[in-house]
Protein backbone atom coordinates (compact mmCIF):
# COMPACT_ATOMS: atom_id res chain seq x y z
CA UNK A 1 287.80 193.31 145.47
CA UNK A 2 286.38 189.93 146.58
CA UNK A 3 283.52 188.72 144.80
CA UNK A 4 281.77 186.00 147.40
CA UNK A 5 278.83 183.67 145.99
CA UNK A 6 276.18 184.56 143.15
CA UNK A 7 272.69 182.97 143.48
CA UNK A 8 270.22 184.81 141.70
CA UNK A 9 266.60 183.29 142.31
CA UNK A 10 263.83 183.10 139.38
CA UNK A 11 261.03 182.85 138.79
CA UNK A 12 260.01 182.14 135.35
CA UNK A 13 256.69 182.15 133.54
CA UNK A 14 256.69 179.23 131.49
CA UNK A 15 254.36 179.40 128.03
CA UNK A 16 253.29 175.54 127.89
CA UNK A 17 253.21 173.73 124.28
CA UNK A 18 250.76 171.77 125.73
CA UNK A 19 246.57 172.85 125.97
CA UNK A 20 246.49 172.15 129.98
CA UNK A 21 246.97 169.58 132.83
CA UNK A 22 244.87 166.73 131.12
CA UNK A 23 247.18 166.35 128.13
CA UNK A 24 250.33 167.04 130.85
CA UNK A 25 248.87 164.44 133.08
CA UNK A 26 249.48 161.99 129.50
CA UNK A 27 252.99 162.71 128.87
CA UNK A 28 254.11 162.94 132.84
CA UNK A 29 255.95 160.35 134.23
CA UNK A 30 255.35 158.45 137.15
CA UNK A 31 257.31 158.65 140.42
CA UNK A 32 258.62 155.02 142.96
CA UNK A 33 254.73 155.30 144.26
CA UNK A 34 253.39 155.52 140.82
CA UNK A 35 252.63 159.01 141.01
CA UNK A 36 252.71 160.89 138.09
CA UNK A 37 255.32 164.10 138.59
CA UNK A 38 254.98 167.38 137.87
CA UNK A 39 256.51 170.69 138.51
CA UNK A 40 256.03 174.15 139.39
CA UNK A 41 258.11 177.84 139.62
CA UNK A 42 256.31 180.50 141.38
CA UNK A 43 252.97 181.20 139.54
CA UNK A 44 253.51 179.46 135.74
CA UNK A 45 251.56 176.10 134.55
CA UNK A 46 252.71 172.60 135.68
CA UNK A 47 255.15 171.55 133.90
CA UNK A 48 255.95 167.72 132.93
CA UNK A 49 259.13 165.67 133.94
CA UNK A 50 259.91 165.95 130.55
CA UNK A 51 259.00 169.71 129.70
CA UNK A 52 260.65 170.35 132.90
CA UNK A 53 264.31 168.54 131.72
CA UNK A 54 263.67 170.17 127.82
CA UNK A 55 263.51 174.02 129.55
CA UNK A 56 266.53 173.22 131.42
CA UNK A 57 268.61 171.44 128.65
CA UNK A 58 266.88 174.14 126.12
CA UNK A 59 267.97 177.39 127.96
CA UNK A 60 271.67 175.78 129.10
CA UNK A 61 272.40 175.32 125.51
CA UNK A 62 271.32 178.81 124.59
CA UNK A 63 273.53 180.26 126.93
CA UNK A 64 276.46 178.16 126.17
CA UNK A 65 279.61 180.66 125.54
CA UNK A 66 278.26 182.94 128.26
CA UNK A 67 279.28 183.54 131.76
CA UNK A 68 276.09 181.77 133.44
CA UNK A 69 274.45 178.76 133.87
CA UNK A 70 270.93 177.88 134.85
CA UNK A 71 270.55 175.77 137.82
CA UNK A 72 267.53 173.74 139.20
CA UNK A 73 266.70 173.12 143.17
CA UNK A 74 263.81 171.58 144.58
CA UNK A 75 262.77 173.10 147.53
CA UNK A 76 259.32 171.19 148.64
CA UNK A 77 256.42 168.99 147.40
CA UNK A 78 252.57 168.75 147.20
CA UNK A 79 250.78 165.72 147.38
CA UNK A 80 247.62 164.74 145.48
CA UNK A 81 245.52 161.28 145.04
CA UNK A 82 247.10 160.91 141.57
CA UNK A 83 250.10 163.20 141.50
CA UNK A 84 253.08 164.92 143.17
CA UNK A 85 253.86 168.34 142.45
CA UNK A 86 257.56 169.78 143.47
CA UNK A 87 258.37 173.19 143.87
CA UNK A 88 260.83 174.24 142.08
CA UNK A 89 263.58 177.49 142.44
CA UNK A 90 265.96 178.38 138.94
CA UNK A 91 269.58 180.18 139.99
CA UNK A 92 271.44 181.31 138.14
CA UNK A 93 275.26 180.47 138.77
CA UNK A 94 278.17 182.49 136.82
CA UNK A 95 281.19 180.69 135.32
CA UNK A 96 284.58 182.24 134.13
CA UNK A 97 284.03 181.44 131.06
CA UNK A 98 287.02 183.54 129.25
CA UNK A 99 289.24 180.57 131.00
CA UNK A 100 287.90 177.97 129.56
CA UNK A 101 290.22 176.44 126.99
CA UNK A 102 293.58 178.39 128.27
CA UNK A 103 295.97 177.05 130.39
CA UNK A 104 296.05 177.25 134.36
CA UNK A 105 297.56 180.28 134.81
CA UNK A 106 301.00 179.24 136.98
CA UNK A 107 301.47 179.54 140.43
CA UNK A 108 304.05 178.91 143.51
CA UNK A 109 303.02 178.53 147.05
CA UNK A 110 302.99 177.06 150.38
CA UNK A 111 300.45 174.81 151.38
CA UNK A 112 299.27 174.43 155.11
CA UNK A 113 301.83 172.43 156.37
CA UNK A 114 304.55 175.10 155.10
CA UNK A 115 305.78 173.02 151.66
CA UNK A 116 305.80 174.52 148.16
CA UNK A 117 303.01 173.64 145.82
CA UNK A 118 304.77 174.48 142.33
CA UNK A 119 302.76 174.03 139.28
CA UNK A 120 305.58 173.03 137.19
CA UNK A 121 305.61 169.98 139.44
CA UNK A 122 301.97 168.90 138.76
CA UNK A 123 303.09 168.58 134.87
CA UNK A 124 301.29 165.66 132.94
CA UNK A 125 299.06 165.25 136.24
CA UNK A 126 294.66 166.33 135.83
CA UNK A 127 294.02 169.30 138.63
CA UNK A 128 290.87 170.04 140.56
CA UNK A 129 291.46 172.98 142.37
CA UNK A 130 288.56 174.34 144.24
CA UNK A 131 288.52 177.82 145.86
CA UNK A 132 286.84 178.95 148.66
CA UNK A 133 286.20 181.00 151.51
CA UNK A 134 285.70 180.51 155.38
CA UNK A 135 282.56 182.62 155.46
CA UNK A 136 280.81 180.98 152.22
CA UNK A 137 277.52 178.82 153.00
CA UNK A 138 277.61 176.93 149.82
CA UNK A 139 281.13 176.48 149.78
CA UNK A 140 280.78 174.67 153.39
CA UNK A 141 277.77 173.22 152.18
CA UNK A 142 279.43 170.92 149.23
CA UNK A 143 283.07 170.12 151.25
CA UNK A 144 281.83 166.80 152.38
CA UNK A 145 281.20 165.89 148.85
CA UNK A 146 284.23 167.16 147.83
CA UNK A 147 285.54 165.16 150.70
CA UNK A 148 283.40 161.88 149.76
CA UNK A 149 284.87 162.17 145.70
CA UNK A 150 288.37 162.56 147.35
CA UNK A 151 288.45 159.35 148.54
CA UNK A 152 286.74 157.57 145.84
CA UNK A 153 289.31 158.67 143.34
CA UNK A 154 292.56 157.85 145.76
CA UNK A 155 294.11 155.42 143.43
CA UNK A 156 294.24 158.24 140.87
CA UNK A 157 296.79 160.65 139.81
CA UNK A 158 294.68 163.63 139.86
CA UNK A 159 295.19 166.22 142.56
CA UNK A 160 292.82 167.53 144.44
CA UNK A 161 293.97 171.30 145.41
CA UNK A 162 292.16 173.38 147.98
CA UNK A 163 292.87 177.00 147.54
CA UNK A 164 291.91 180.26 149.71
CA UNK A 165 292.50 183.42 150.11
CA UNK A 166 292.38 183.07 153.55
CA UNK A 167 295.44 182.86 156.21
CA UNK A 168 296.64 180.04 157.69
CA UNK A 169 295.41 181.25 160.90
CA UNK A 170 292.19 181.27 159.67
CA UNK A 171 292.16 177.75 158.04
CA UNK A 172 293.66 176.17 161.06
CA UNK A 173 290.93 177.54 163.28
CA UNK A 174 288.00 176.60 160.40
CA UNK A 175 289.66 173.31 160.51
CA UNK A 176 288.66 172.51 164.38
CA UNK A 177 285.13 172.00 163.20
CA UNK A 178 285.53 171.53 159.85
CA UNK A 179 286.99 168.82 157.27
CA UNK A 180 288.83 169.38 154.28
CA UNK A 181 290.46 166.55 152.42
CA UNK A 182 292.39 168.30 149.30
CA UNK A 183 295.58 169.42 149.62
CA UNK A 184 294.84 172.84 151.09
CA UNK A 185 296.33 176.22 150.01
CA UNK A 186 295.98 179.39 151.80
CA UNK A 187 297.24 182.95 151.17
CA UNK A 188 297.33 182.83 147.51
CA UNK A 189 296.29 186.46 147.27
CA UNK A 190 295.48 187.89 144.21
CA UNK A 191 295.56 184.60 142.41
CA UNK A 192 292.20 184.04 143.58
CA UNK A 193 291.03 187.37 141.44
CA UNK A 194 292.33 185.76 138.45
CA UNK A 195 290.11 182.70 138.56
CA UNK A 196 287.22 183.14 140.56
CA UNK A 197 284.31 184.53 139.33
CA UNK A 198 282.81 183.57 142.47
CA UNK A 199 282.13 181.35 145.21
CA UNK A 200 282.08 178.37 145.44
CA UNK A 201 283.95 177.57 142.02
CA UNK A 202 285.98 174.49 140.92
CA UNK A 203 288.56 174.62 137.74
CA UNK A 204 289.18 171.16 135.60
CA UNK A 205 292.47 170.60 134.80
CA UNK A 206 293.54 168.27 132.38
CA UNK A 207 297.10 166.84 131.33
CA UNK A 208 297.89 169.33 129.27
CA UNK A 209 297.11 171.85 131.97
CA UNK A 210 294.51 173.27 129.99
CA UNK A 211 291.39 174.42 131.74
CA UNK A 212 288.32 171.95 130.15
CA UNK A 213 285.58 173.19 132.54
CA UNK A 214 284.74 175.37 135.81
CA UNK A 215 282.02 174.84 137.86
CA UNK A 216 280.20 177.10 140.75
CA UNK A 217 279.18 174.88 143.42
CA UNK A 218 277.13 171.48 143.78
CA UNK A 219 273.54 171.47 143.97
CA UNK A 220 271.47 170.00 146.91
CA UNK A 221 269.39 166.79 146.49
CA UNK A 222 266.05 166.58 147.29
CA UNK A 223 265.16 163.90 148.96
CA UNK A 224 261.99 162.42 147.78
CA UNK A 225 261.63 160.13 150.87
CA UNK A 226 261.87 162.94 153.38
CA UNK A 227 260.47 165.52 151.20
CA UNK A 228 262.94 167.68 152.55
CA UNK A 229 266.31 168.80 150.95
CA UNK A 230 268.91 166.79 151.98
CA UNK A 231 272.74 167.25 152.55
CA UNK A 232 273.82 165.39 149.57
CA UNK A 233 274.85 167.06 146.79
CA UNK A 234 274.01 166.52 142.96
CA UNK A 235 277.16 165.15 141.75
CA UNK A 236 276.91 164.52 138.07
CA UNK A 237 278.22 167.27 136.36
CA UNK A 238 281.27 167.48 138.72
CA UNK A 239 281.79 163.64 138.41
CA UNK A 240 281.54 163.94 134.42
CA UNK A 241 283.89 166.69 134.13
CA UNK A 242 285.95 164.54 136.24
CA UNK A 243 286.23 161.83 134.68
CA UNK A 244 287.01 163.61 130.98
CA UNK A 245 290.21 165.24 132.44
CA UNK A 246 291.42 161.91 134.58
């Protein structure tokens, strides 16, 4: 069975340690115009930049050693004299967690110009393989970052692995319109059930070939400038796990 992408949206109601918006208004910090920032989920309080970051850091660590991971987007803002106030969405993104820790289970295969990828051959090298599918919105969404982090780390060792499920049919004609700078993989059949938990995902590989960290797809930036979401992608937690396994 293929399990595509997981978003589930929130929306929390927050209980605020503080006694309303004047005392918030005190501990906010303020934005490049000197507005003070503030943030809001569906129908709860305000919340602080800092209460805001604490909820997220709080409920991450509580869930640490489970198979999700709670994810902020921004998705619009309100303007006052004194303040801005962004709108905020929680998903919640699964991780195959069990994997973390083990090794990279081993596989053989072709990539898309027809020559064998053998993991025995990547020995002593850090792997990013990322898995996706030709019908996945976010997994489209974050392949120009991919892309862009490609090319910054050229001069590395590390290789970048694309894998699918997909034929090579199918990738060649995604590929007219589309860009995809990792070494790409198709057909790997059921080794795709083995790792993904769902789509998007990317595994961290490191030396050893031990797995150090999988993640489910970049979030989008929002640009404050535009007040608009943009088509850059938050990049660092990918770049971090990166850089531990390089």
């Amino acid at each position: 069975m293929r399990i595509t992408f997981l978003t589930i949206s929130l929306f929390i109601f927050f209980t605020s340690c503080s006694n309303g918006q004047n005392e918030n208004k005190i501990n906010s910090k303020k934005d490049s115009t000197g507005k003070q920032e503030f943030y809001k989920n569906g129908s709860a309080k305000l919340m602080t930049k800092i209460e805001y970051d604490t909820f997220i850091a709080k409920s991450n660590r509580r869930n640490q050693g489970k198979d999700f991971k709670l994810m902020p987007e921004i998705l619009s803002e309100t303007q006052s004299n004194d303040s801005t106030i962004y709108n905020v969405e929680f998903h919640l993104r699964t991780t195959n967690n069990k994997l973390i820790g083990k090794r990279l289970p081993d596989f053989n295969f072709k990539d898309l110009n027809g020559k064998m990828v053998r993991l025995t051959e990547l020995k002593g090298k850090p792997i990013i393989l990322n898995l996706w599918f030709v019908e996945c919105p976010p997994c489209i969404a974050e392949m120009p970052s991919l892309n862009s982090i490609k090319e910054r780390y050229t001069n590395t060792d590390i290789q970048f692995l694309s894998m699918t499920y997909e034929t090579k049919e199918k990738v060649n004609i995604f590929l007219k319109t589309r860009k995809i700078k990792f070494r790409i993989i198709p057909e790997i059949g059921k080794y795709s059930d083995i790792l993904a938990s769902n789509y998007p995902q990317t595994i961290f590989v490191n030396r050893e070939g031990i797995i150090t960290d999988i993640q489910n797809g970049m979030i989008p930036i929002y640009d404050k400038k535009l007040k608009m979401t943009s088509d850059k992608m938050e990049e660092t937690e990918f770049i971090n796990s990166l850089n531990i396994i390089k």
